[in-house]
N, C-alpha and C. Protein backbone atom coordinates (compact mmCIF):
# COMPACT_ATOMS: atom_id res chain seq x y z
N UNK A 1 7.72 -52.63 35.15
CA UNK A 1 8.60 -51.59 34.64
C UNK A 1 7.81 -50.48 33.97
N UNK A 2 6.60 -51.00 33.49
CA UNK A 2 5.63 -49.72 32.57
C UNK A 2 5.57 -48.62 34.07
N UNK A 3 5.22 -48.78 34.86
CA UNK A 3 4.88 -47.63 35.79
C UNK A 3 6.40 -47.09 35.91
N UNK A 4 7.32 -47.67 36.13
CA UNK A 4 8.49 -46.68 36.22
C UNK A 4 8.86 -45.86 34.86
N UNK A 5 8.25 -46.31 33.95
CA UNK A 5 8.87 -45.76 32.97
C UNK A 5 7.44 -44.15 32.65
N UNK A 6 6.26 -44.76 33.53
CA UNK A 6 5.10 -43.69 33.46
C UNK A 6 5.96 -42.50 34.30
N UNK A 7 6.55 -43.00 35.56
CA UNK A 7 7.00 -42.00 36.49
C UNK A 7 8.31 -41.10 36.12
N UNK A 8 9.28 -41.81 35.11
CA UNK A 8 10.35 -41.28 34.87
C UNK A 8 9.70 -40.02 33.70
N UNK A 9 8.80 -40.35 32.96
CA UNK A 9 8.46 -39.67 31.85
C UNK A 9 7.79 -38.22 32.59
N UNK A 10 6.83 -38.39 33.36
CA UNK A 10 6.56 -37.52 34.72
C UNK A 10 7.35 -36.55 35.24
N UNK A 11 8.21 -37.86 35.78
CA UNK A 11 9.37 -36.35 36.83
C UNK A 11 10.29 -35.69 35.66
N UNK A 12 10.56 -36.43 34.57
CA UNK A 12 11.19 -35.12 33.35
C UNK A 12 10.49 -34.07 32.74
N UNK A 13 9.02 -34.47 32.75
CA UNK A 13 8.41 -32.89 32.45
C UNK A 13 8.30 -32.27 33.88
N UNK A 14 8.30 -32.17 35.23
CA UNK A 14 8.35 -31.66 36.26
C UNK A 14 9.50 -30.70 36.43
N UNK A 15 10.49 -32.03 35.92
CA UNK A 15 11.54 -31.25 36.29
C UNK A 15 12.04 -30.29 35.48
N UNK A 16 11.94 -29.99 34.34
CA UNK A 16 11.98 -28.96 32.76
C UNK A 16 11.02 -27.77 33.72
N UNK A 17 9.84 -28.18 33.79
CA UNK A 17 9.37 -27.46 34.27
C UNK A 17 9.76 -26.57 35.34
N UNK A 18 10.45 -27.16 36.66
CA UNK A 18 10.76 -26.33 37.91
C UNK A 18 12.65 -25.91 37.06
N UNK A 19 12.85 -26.27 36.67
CA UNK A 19 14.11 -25.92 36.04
C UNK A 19 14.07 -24.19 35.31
N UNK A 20 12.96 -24.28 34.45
CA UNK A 20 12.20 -23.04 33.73
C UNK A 20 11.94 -21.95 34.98
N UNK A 21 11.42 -22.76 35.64
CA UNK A 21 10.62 -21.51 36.77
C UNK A 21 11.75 -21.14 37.95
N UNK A 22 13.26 -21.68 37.51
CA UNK A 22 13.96 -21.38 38.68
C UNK A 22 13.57 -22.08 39.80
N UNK A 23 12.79 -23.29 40.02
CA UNK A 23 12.38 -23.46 41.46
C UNK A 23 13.36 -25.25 41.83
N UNK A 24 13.88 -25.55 40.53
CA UNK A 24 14.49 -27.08 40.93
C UNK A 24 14.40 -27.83 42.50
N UNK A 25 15.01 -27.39 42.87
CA UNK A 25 15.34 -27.66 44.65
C UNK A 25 14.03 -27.14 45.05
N UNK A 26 13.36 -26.29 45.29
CA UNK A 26 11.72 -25.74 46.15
C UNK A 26 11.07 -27.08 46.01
N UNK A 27 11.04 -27.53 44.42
CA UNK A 27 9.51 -28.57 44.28
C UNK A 27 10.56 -29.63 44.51
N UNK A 28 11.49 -30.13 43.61
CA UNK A 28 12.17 -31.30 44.65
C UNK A 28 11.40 -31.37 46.59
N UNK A 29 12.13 -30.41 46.97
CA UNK A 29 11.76 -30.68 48.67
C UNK A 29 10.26 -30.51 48.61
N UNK A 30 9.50 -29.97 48.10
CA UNK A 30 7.70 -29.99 48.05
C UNK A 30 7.80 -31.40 47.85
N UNK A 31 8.04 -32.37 47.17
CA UNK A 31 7.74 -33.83 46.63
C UNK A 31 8.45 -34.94 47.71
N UNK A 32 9.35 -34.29 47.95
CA UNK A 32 10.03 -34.97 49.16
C UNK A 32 9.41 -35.08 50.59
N UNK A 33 8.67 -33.72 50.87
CA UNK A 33 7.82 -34.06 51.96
C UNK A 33 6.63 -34.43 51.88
N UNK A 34 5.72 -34.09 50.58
CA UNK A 34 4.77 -35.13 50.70
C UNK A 34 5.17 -36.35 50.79
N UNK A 35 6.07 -36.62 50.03
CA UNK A 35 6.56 -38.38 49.75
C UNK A 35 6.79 -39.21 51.38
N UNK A 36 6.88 -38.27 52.39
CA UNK A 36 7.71 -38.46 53.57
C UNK A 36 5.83 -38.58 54.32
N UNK A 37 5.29 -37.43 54.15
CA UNK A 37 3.66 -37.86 54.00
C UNK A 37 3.05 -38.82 54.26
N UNK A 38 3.03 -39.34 53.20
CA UNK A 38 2.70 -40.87 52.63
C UNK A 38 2.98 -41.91 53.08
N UNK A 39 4.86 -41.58 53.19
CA UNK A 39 5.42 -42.44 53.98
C UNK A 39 4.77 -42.86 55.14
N UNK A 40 4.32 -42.05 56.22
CA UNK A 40 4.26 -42.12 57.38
C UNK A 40 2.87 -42.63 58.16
N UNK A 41 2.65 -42.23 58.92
CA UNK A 41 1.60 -43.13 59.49
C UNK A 41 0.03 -42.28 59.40
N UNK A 42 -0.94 -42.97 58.48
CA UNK A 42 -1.98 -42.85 57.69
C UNK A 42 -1.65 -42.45 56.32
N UNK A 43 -0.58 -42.46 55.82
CA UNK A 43 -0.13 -41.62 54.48
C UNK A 43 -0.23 -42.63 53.22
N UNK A 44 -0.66 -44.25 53.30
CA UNK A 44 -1.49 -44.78 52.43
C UNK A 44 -2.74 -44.47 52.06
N UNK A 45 -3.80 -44.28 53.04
CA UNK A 45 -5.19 -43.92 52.95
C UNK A 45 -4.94 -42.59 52.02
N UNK A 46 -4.03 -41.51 52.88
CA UNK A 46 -4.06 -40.36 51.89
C UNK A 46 -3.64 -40.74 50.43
N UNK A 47 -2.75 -41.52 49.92
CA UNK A 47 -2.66 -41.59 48.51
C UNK A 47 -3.48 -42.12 47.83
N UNK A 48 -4.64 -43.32 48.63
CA UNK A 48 -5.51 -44.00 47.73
C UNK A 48 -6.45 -43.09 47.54
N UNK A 49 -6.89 -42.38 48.95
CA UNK A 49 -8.04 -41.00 48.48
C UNK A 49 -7.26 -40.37 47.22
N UNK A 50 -6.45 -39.96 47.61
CA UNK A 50 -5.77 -39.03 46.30
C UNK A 50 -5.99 -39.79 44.96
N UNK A 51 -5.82 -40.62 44.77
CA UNK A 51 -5.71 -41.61 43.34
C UNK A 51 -7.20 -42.05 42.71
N UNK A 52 -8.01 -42.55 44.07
CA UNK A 52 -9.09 -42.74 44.02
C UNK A 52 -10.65 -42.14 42.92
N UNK A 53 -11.11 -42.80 41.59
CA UNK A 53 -12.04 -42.23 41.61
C UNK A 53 -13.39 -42.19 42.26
N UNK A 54 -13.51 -42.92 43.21
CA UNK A 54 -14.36 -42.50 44.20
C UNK A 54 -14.81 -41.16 44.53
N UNK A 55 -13.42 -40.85 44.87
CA UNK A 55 -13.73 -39.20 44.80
C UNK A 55 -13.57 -38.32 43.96
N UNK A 56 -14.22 -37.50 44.23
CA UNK A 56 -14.39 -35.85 42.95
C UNK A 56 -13.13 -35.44 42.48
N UNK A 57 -12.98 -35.21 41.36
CA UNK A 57 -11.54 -34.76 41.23
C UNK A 57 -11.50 -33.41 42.07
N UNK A 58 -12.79 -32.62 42.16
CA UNK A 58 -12.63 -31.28 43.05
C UNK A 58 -12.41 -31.36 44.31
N UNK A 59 -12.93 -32.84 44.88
CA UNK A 59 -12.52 -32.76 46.65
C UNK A 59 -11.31 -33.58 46.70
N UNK A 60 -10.71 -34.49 45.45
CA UNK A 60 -9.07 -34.71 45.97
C UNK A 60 -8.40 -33.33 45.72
N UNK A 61 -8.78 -32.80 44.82
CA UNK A 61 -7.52 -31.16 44.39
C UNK A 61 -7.87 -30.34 45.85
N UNK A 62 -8.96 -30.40 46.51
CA UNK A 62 -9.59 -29.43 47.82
C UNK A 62 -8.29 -30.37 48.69
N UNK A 63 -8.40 -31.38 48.70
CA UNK A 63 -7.46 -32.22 50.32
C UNK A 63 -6.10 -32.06 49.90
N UNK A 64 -5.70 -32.26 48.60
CA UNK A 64 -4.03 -31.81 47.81
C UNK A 64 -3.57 -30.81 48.27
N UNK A 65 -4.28 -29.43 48.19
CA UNK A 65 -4.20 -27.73 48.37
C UNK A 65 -4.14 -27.88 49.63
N UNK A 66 -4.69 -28.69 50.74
CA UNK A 66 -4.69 -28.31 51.71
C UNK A 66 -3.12 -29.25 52.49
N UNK A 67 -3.38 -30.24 51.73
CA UNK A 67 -1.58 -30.96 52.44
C UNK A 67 -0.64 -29.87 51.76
N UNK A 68 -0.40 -28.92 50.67
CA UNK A 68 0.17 -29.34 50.10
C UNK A 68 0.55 -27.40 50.81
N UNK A 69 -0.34 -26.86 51.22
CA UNK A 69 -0.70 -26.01 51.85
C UNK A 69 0.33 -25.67 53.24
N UNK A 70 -0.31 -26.98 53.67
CA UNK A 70 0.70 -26.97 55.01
C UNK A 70 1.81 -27.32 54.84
N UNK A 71 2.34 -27.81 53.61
CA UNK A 71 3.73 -28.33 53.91
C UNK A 71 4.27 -26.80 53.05
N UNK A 72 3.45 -25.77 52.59
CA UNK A 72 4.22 -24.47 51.89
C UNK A 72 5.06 -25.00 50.64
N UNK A 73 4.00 -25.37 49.97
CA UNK A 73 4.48 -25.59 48.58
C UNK A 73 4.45 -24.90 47.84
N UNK A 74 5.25 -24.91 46.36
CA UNK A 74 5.13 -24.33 45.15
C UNK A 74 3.92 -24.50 44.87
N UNK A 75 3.71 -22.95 43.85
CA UNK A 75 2.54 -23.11 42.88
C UNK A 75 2.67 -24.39 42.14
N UNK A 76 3.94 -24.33 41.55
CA UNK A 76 4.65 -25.14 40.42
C UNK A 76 4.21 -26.63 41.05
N UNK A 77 4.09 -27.22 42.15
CA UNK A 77 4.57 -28.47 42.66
C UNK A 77 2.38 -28.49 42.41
N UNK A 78 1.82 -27.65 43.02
CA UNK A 78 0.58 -27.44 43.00
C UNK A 78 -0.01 -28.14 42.06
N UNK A 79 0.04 -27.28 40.36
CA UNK A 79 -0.04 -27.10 39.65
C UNK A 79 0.32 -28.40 39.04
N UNK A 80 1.09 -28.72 39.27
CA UNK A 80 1.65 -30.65 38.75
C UNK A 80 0.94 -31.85 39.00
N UNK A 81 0.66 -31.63 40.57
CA UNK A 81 0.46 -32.64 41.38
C UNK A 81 -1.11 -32.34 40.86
N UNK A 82 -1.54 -31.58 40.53
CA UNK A 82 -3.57 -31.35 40.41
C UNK A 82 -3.50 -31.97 38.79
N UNK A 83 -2.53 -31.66 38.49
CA UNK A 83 -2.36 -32.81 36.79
C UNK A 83 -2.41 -33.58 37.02
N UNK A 84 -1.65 -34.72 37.90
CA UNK A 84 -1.70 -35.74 38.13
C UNK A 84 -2.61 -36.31 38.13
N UNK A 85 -3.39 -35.66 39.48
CA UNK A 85 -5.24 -36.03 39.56
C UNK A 85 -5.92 -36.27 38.57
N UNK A 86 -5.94 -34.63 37.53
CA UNK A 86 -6.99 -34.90 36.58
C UNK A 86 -6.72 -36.40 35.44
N UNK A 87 -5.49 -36.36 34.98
CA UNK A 87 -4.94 -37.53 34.20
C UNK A 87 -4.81 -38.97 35.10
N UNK A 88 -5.44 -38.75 36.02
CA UNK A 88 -5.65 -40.35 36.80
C UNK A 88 -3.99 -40.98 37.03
N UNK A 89 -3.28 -39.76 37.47
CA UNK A 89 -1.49 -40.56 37.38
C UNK A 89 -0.82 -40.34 38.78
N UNK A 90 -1.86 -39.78 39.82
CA UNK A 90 -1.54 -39.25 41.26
C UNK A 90 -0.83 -40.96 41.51
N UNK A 91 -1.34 -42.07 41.74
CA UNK A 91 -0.60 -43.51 42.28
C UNK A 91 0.68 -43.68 41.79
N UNK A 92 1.05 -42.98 40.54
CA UNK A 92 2.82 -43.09 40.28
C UNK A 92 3.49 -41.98 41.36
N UNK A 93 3.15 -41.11 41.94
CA UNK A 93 3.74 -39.39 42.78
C UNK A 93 4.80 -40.34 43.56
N UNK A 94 4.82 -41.76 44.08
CA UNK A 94 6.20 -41.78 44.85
C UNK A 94 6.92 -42.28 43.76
N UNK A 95 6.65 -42.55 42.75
CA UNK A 95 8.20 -43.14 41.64
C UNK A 95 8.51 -41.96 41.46
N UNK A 96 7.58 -40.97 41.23
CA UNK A 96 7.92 -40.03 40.33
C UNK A 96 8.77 -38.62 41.30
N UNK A 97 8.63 -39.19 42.43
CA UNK A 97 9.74 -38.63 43.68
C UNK A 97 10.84 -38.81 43.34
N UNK A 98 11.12 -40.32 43.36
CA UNK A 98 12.38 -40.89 42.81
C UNK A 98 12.82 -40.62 41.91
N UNK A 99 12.48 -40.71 40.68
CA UNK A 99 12.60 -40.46 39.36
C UNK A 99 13.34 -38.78 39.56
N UNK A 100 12.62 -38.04 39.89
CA UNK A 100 12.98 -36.58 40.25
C UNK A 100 14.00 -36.23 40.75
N UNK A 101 13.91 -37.27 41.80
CA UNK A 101 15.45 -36.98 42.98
C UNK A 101 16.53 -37.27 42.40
N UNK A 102 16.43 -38.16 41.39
CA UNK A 102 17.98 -39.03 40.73
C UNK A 102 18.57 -37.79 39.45
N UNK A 103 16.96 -37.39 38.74
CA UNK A 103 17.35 -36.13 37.83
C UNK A 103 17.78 -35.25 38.10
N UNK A 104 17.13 -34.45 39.75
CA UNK A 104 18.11 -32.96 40.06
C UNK A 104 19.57 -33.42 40.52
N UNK A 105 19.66 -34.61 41.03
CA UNK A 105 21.05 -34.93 41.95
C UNK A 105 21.55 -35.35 40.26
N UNK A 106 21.67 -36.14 39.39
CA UNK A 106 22.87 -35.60 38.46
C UNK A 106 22.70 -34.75 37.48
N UNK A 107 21.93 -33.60 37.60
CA UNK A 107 22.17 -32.25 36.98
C UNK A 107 22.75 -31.60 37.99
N UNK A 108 23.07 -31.68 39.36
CA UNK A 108 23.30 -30.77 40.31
C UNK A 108 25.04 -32.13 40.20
N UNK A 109 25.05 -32.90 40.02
CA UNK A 109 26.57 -33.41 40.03
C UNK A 109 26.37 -33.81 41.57
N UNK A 110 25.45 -34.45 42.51
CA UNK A 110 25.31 -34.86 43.69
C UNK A 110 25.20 -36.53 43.52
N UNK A 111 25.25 -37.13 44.46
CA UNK A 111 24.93 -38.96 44.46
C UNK A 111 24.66 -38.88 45.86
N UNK A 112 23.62 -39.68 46.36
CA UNK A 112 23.31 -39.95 47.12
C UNK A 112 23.90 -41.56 47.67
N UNK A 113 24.03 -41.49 49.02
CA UNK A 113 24.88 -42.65 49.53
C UNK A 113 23.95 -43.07 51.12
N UNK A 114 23.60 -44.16 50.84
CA UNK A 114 22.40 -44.89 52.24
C UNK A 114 23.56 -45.31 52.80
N UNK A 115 23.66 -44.95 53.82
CA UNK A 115 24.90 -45.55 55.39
C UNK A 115 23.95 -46.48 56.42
N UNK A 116 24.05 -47.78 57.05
CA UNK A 116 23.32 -48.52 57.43
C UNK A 116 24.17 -48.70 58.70
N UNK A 117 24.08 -48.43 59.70
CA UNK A 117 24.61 -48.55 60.95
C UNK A 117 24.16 -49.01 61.94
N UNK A 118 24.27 -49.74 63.23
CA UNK A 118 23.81 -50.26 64.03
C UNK A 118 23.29 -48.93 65.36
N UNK A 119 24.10 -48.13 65.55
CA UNK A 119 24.02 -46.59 66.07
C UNK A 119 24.29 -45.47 64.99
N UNK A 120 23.19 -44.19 65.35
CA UNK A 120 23.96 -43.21 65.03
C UNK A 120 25.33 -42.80 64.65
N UNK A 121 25.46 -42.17 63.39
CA UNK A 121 26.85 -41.83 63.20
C UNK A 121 26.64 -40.55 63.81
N UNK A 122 28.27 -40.05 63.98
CA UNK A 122 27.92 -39.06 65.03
C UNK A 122 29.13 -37.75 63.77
N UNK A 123 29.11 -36.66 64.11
CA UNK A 123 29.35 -36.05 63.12
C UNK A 123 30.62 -35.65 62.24
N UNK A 124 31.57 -36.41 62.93
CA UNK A 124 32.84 -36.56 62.64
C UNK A 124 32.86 -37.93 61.66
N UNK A 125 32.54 -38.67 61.71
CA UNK A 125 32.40 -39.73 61.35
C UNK A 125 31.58 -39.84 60.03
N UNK A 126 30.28 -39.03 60.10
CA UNK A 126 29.54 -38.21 58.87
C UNK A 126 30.76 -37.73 57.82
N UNK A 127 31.17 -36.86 57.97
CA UNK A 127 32.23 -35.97 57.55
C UNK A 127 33.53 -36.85 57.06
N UNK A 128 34.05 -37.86 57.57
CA UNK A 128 34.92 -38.51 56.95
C UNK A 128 34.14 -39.61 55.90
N UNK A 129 33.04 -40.06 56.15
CA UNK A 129 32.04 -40.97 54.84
C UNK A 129 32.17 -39.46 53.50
N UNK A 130 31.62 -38.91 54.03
CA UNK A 130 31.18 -37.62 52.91
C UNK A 130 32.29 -37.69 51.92
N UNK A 131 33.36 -37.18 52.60
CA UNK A 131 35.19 -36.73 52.50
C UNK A 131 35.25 -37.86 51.39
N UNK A 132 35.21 -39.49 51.91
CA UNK A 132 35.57 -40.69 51.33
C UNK A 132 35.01 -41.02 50.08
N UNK A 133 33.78 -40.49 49.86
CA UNK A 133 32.74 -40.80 49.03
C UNK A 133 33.41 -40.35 48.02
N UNK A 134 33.05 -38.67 48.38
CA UNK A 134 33.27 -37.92 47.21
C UNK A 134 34.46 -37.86 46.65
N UNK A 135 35.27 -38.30 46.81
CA UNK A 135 37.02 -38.42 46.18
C UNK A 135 36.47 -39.94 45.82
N UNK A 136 35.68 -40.76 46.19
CA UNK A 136 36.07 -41.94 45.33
C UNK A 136 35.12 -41.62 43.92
N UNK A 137 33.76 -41.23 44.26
CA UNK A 137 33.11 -40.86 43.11
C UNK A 137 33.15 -39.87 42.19
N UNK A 138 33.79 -38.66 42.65
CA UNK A 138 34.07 -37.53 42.23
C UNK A 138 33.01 -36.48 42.22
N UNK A 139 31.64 -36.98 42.88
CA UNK A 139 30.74 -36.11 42.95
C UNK A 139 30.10 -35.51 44.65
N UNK A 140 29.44 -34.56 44.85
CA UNK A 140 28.92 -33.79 46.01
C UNK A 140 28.21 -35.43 46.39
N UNK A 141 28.39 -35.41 47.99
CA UNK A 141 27.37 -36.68 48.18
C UNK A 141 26.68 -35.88 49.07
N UNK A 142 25.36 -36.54 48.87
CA UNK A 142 24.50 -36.64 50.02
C UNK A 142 24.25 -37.74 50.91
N UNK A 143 24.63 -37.84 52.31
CA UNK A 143 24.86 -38.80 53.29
C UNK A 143 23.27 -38.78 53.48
N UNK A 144 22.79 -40.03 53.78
CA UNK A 144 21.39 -40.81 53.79
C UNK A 144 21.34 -41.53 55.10
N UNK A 145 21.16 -41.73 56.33
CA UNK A 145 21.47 -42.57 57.37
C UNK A 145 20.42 -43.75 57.90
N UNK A 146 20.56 -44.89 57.85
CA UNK A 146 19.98 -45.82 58.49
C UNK A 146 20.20 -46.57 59.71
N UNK A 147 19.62 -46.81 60.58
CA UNK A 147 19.80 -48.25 61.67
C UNK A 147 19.36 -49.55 61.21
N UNK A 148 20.21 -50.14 61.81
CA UNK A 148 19.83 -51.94 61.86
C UNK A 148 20.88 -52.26 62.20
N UNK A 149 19.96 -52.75 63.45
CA UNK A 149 20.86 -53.65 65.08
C UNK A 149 21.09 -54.99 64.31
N UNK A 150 21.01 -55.82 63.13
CA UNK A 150 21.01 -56.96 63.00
C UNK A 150 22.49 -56.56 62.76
N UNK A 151 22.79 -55.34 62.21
CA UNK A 151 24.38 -55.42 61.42
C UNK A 151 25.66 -55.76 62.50
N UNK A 152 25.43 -55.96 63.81
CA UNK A 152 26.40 -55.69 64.87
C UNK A 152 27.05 -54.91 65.25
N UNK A 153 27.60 -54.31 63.66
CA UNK A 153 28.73 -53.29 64.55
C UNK A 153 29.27 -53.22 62.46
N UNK A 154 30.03 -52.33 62.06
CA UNK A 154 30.68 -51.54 61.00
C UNK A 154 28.98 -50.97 60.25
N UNK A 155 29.47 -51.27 58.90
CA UNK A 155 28.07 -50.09 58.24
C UNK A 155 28.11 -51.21 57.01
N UNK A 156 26.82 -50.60 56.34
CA UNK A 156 26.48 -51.10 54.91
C UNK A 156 26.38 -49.89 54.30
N UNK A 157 27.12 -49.47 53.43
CA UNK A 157 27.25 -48.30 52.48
C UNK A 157 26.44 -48.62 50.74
N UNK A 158 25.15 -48.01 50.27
CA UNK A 158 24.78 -48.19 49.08
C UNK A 158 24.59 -46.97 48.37
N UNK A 159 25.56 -47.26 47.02
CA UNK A 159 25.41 -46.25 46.03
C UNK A 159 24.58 -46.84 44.81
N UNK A 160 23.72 -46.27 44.71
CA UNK A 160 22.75 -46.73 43.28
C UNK A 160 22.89 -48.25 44.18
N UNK A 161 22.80 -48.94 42.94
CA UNK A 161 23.57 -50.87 43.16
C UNK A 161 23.70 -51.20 43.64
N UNK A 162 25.11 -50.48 43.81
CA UNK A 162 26.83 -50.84 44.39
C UNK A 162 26.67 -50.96 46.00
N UNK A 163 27.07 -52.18 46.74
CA UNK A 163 27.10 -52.03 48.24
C UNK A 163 28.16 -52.37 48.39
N UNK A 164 28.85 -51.34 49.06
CA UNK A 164 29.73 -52.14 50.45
C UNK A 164 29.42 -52.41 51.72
N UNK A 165 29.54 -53.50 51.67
CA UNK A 165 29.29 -53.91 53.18
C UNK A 165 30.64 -54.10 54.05
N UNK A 166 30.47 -53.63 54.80
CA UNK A 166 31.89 -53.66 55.99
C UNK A 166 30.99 -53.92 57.86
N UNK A 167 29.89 -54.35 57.33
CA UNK A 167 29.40 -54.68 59.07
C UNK A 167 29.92 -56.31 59.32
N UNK A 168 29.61 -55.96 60.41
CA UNK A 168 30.62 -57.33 61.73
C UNK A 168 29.30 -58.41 61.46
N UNK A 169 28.33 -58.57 61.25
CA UNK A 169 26.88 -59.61 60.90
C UNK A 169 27.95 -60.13 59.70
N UNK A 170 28.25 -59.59 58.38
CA UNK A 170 28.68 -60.11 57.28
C UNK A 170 30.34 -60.78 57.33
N UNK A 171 30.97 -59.94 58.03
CA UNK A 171 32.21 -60.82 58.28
C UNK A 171 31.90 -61.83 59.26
N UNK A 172 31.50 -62.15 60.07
CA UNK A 172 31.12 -63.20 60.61
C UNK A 172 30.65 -64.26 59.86
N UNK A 173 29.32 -64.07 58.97
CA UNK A 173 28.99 -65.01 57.80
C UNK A 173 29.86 -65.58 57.32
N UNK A 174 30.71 -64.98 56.87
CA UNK A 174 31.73 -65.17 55.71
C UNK A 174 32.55 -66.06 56.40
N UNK A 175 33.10 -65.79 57.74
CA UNK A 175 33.95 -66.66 58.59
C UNK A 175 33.06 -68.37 58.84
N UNK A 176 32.03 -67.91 59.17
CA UNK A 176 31.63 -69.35 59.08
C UNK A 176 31.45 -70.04 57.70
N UNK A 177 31.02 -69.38 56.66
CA UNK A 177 31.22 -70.17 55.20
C UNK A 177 32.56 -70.79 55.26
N UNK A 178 33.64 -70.10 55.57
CA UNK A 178 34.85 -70.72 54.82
C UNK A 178 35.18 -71.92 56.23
N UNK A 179 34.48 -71.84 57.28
CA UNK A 179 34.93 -72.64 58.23
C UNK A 179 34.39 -74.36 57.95
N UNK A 180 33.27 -73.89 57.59
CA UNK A 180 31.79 -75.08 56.72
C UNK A 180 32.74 -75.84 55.71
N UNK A 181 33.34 -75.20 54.69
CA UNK A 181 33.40 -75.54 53.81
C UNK A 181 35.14 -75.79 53.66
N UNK A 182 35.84 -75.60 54.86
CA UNK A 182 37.15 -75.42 54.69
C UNK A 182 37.34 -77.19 54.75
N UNK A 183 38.37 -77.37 54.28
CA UNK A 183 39.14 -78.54 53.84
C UNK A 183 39.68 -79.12 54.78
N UNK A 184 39.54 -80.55 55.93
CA UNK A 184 39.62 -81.18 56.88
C UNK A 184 41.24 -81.17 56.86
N UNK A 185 41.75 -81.18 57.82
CA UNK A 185 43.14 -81.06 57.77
C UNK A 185 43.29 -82.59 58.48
N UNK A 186 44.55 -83.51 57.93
CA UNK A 186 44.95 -84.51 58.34
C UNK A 186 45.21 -84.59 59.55
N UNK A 187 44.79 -85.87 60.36
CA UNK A 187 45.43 -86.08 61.81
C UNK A 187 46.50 -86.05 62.02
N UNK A 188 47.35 -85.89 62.48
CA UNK A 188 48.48 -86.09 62.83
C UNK A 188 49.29 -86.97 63.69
């Protein structure tokens, strides 16, 4: 929990910060696509170089400027992320994604909602989750989309916590628990 609590402390001076400079949403999405970066395929190696004192703090800030370059970042996001480096705190940058994302989405009155589907939702179907959400929560959602063929068929919906599950894998479960465990009925 100490590192989440390093990263939350992080993305609240970030975010004061891009808040000040008018840029909230710019460095949000700057942090989001490095984070997506990282995510992806070689984007461990890049964070351990990044974190790494092995290397110079001048040739990780040289390889930073240059990802950070191509993805057309803020000064502001720049300027953060080369803090990071010097204070040895670059290995928290994906909590501190998170941490960030949860702060602009409830200052902006948004919630984010992961939809887990076996196919593509298609955009009508988008639009009635959205519709559903936001009248139950009362806030702007942002629809999040996942696959997984294990689910069969309905969705797994997660807010923060909170899941609903409504896929055909889990009612099925459930049908066989109570079948297992259901109460032998007399011969007749």
């Amino acid at each position: 929990m100490a590192d989440g609590n390093v990263a939350l402390r992080w993305a609240r001076a970030l975010h004061s910060l891009s808040v000040d400079a008018g840029s909230e949403d710019a460095v949000l999405a700057d942090l989001q696509a490095l984070d997506a970066v990282i995510a992806g395929e070689g984007g461990t190696d890049l964070l351990q170089a990044l974190s790494s004192p092995v290397f110079g703090l001048d040739e990780r800030k040289a390889v930073l400027a240059d990802v950070l370059g191509r993805l057309g970042a803020q000064q502001v996001t720049l300027h953060f992320l080369s803090l990071l480096i010097d204070r040895g705190r670059f290995g928290a940058v994906r909590g501190i994604v998170r941490s960030l994302t949860q702060l602009v989405d409830e200052r902006q009155g948004r919630i984010r909602v992961r939809v887990t589907t076996v196919e593509p939702l298609d955009a009508k179907l988008q639009a009635e989750l959205v519709a559903a959400f936001e009248r139950s929560t009362g806030k702007k959602v942002v629809l999040e989309s996942a696959l997984d063929p294990s689910l069969i068929g309905g969705l797994v919906a997660r807010i923060g916590s909170r899941v609903y599950d409504a896929s055909l894998r889990t009612r099925l479960e459930d049908l066989k628990h109570r079948l297992i465990h259901a109460p032998a009925l007399p011969e007749a």
